[in-house]
N, C-alpha and C. Protein backbone atom coordinates (compact mmCIF):
# COMPACT_ATOMS: atom_id res chain seq x y z
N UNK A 1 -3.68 -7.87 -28.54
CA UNK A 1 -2.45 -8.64 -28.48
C UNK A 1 -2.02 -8.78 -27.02
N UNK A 2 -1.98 -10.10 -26.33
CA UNK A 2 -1.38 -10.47 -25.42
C UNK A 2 0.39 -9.45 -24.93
N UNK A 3 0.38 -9.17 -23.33
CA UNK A 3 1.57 -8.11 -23.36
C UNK A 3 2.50 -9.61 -22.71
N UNK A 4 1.96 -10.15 -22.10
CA UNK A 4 2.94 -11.57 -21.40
C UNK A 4 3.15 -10.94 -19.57
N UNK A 5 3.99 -11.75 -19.39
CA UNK A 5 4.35 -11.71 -18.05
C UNK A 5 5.40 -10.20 -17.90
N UNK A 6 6.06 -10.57 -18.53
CA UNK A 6 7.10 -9.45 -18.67
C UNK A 6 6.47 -7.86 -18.84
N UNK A 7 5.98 -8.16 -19.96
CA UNK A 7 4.94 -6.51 -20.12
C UNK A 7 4.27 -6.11 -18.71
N UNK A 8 3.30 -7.33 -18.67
CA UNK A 8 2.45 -6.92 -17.08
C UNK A 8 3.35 -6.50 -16.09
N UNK A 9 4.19 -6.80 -16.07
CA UNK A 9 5.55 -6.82 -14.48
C UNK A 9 5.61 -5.26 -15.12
N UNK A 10 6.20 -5.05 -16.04
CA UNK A 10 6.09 -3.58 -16.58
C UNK A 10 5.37 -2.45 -16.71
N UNK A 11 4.30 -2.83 -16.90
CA UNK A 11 3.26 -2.00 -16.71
C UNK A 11 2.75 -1.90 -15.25
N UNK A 12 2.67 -2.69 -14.69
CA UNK A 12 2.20 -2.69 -13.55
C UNK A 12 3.05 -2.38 -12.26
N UNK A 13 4.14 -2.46 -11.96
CA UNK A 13 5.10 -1.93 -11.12
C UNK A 13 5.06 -0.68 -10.88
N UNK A 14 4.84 0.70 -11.76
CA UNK A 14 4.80 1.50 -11.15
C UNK A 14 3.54 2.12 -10.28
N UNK A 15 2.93 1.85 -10.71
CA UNK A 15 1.32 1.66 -9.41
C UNK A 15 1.23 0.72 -8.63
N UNK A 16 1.83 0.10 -8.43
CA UNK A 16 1.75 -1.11 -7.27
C UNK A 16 3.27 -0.17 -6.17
N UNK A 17 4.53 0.11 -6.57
CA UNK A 17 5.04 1.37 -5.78
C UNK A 17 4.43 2.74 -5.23
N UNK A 18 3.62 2.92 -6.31
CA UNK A 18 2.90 4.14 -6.39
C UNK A 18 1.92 4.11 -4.80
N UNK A 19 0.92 3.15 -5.32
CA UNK A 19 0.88 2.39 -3.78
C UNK A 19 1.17 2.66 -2.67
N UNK A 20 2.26 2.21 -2.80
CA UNK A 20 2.76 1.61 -1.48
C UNK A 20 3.95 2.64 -1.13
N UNK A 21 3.77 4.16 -1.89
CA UNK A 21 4.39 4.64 -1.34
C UNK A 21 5.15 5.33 -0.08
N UNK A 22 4.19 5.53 0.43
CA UNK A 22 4.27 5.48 2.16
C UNK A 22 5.03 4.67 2.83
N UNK A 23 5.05 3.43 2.49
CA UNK A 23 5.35 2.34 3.74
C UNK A 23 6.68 2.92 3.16
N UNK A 24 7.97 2.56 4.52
CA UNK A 24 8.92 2.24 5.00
C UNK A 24 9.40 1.19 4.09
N UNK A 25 8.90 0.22 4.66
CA UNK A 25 9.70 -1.34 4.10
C UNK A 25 8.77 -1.68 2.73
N UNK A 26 9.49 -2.17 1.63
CA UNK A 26 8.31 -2.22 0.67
C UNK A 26 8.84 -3.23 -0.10
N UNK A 27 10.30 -3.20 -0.19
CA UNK A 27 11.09 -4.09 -1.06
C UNK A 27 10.58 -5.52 -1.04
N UNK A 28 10.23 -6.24 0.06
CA UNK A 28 9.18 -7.55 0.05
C UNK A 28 8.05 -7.05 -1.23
N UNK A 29 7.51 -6.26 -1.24
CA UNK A 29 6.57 -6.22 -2.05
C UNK A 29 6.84 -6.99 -3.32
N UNK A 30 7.67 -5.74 -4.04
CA UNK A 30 7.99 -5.84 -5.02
C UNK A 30 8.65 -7.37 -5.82
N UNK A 31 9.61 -7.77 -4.34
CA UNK A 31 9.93 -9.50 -4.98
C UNK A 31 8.79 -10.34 -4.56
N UNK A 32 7.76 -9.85 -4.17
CA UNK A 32 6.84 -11.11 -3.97
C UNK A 32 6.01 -10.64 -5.67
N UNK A 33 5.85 -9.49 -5.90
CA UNK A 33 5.14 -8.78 -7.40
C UNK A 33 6.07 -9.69 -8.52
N UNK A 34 6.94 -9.69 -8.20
CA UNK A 34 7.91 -10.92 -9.24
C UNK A 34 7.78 -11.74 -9.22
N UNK A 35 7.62 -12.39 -8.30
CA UNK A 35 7.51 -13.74 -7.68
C UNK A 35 6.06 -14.08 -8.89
N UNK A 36 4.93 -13.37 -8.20
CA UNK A 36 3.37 -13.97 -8.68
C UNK A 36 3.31 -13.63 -9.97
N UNK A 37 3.52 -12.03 -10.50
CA UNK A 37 2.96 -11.79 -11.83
C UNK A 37 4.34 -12.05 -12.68
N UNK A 38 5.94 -12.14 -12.70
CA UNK A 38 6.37 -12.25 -13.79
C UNK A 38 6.67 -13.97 -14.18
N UNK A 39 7.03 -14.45 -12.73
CA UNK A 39 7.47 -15.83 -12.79
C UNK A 39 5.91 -16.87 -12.99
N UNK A 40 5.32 -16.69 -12.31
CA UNK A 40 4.09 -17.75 -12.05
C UNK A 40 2.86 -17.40 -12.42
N UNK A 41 2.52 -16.05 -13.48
CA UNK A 41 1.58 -15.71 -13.96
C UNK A 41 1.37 -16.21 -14.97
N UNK A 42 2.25 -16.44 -16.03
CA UNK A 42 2.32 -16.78 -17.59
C UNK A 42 2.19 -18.46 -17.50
N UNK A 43 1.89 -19.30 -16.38
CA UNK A 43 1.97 -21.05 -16.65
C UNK A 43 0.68 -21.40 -17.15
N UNK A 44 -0.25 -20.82 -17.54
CA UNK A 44 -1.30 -21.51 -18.19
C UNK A 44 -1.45 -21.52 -19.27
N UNK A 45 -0.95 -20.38 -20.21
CA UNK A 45 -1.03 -20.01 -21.49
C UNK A 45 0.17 -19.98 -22.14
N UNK A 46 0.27 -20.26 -23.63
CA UNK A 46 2.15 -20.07 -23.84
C UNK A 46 2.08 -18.66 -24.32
N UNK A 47 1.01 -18.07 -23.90
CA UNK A 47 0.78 -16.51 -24.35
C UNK A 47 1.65 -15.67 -23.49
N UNK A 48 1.88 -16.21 -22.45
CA UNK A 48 2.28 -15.10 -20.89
C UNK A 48 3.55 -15.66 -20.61
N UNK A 49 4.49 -16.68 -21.28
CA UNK A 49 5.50 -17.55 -20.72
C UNK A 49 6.37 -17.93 -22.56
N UNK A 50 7.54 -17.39 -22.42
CA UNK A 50 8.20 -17.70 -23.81
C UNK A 50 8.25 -18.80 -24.03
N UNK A 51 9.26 -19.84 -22.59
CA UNK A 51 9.45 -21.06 -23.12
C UNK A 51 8.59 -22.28 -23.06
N UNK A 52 7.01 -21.91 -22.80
CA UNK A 52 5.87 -22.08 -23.20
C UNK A 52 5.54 -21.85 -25.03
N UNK A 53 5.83 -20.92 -25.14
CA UNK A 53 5.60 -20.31 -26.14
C UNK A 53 6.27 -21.50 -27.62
N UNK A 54 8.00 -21.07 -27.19
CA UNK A 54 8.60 -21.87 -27.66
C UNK A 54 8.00 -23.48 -27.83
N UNK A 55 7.25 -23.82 -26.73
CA UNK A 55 6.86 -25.15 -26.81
C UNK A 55 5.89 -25.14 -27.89
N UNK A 56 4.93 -24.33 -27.64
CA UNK A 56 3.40 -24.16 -28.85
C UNK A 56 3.67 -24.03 -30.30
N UNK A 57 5.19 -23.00 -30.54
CA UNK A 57 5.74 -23.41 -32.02
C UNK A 57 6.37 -24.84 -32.29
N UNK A 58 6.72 -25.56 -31.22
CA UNK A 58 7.17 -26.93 -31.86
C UNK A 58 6.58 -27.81 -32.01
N UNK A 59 5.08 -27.59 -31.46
CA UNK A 59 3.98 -28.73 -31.56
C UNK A 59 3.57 -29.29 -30.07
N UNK A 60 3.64 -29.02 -29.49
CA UNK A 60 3.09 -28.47 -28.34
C UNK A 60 1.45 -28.32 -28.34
N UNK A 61 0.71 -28.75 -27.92
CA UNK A 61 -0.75 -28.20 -27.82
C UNK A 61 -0.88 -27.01 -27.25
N UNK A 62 -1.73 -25.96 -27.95
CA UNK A 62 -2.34 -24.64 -26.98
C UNK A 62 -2.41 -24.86 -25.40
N UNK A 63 -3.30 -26.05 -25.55
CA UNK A 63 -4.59 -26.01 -24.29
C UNK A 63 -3.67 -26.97 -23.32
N UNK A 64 -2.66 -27.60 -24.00
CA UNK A 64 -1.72 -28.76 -23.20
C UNK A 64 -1.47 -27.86 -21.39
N UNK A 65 -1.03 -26.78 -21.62
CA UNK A 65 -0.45 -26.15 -20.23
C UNK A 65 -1.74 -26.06 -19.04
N UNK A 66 -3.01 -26.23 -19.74
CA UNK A 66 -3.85 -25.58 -18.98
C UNK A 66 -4.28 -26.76 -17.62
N UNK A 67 -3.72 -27.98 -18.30
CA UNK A 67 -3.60 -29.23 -17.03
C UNK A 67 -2.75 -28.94 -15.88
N UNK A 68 -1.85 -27.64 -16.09
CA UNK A 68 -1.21 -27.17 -15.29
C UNK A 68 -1.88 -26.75 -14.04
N UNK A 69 -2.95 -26.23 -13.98
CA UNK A 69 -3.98 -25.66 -12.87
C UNK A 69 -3.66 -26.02 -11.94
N UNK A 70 -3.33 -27.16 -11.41
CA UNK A 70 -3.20 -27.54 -9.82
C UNK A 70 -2.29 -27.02 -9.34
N UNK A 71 -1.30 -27.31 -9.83
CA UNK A 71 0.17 -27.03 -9.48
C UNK A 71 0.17 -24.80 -9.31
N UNK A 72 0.21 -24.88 -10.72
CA UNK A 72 -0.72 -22.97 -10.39
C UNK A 72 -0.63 -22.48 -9.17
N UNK A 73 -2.15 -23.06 -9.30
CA UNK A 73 -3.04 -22.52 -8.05
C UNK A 73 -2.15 -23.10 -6.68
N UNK A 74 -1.38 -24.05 -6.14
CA UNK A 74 -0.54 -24.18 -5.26
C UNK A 74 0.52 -23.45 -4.91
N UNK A 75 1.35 -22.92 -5.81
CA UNK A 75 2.71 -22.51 -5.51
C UNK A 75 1.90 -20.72 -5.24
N UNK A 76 1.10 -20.21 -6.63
CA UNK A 76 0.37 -19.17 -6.16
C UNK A 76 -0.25 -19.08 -4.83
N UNK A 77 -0.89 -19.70 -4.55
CA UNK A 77 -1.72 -19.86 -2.96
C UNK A 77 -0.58 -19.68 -2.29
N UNK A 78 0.16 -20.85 -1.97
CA UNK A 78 2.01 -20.71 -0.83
C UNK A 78 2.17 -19.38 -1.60
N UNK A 79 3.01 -19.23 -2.24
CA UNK A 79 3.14 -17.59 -2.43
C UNK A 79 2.54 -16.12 -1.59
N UNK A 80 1.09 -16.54 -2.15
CA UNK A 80 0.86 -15.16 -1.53
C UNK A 80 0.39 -15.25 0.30
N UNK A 81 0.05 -16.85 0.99
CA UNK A 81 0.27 -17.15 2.04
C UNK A 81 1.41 -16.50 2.54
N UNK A 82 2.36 -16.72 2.17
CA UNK A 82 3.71 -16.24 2.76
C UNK A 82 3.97 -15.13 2.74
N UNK A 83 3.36 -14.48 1.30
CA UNK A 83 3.46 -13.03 1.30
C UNK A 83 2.60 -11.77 2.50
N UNK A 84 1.43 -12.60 2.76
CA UNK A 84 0.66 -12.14 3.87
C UNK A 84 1.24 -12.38 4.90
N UNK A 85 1.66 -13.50 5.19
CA UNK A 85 2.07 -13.74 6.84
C UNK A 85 3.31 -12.52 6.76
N UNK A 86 4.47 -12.82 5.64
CA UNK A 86 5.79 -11.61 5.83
C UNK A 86 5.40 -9.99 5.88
N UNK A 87 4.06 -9.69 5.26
CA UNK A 87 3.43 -7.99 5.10
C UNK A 87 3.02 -7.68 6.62
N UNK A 88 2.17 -8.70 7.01
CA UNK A 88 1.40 -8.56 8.00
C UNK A 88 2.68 -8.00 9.42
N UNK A 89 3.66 -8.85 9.49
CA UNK A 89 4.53 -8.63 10.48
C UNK A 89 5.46 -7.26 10.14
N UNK A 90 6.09 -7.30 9.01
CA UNK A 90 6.66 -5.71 8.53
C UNK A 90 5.54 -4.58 9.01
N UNK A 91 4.55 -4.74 8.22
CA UNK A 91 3.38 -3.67 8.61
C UNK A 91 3.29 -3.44 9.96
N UNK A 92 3.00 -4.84 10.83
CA UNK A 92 2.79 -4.29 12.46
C UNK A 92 4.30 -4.19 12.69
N UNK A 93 4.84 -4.38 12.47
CA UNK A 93 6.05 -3.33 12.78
C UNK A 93 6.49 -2.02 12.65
N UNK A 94 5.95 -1.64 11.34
CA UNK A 94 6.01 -0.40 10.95
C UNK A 94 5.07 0.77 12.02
N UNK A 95 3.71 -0.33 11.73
CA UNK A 95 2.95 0.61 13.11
C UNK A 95 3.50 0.97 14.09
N UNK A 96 3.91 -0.13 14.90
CA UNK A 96 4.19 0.29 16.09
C UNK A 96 5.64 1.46 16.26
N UNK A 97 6.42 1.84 15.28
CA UNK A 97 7.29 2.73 15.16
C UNK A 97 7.17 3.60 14.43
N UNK A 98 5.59 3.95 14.31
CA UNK A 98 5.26 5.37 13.66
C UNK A 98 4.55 5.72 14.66
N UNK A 99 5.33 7.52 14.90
CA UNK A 99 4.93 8.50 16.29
C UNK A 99 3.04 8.55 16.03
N UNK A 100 2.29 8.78 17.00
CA UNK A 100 0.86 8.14 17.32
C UNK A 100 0.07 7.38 16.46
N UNK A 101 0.85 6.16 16.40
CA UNK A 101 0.23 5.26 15.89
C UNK A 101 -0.81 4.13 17.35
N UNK A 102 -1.72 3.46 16.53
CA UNK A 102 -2.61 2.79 18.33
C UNK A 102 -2.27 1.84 18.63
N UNK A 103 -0.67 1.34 17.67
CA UNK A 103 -0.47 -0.01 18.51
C UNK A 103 1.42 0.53 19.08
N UNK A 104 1.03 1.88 19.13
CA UNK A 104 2.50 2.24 19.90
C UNK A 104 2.44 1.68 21.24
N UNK A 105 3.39 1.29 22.12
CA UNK A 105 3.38 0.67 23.19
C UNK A 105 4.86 0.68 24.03
């Protein structure tokens, strides 16, 4: 049985903190973890998305969402683009203000 978006965000949050326990700054993480797996994970299937779901009980085709792909794969891609460029700069920040770290300066 399918858990959806919601379950996954659930299940999966505490090892993705677990993670990232160490770092300092982390809270980006976590709203970008919302961002990809609760909001924009479930658009292909009405399995992972209610008011998808809702659509498939009113007559709705299954497979109708799966024309969705482009769009998907775009806002996902910008997403985690952004999410890299914002980690990448927190992180070298973090480096450089942890005592002997090699990009102290």
């Amino acid at each position: 049985m399918p858990i959806g978006t919601t379950g996954a965000s659930a299940l999966l949050v505490r090892p993705l903190l677990r993670a990232n326990a160490p770092r300092e700054r982390k809270a980006h993480i976590v709203v970008f973890f919302i961002f990809v797996v609760s909001n924009c994970g479930g658009l292909l299937t009405p399995l992972g998305d209610p008011p998808l779901f809702l659509g498939f009980l009113k007559g709705v085709p299954f497979a109708w969402t799966l024309r969705l792909w482009t769009p998907w794969l775009i806002v996902n891609g910008a997403l985690l683009a952004i999410f890299n460029v914002w980690d990448q700069i927190v992180f070298a920040r973090e480096e450089r203000e942890r005592p002997g770290s090699q990009l102290e300066g």
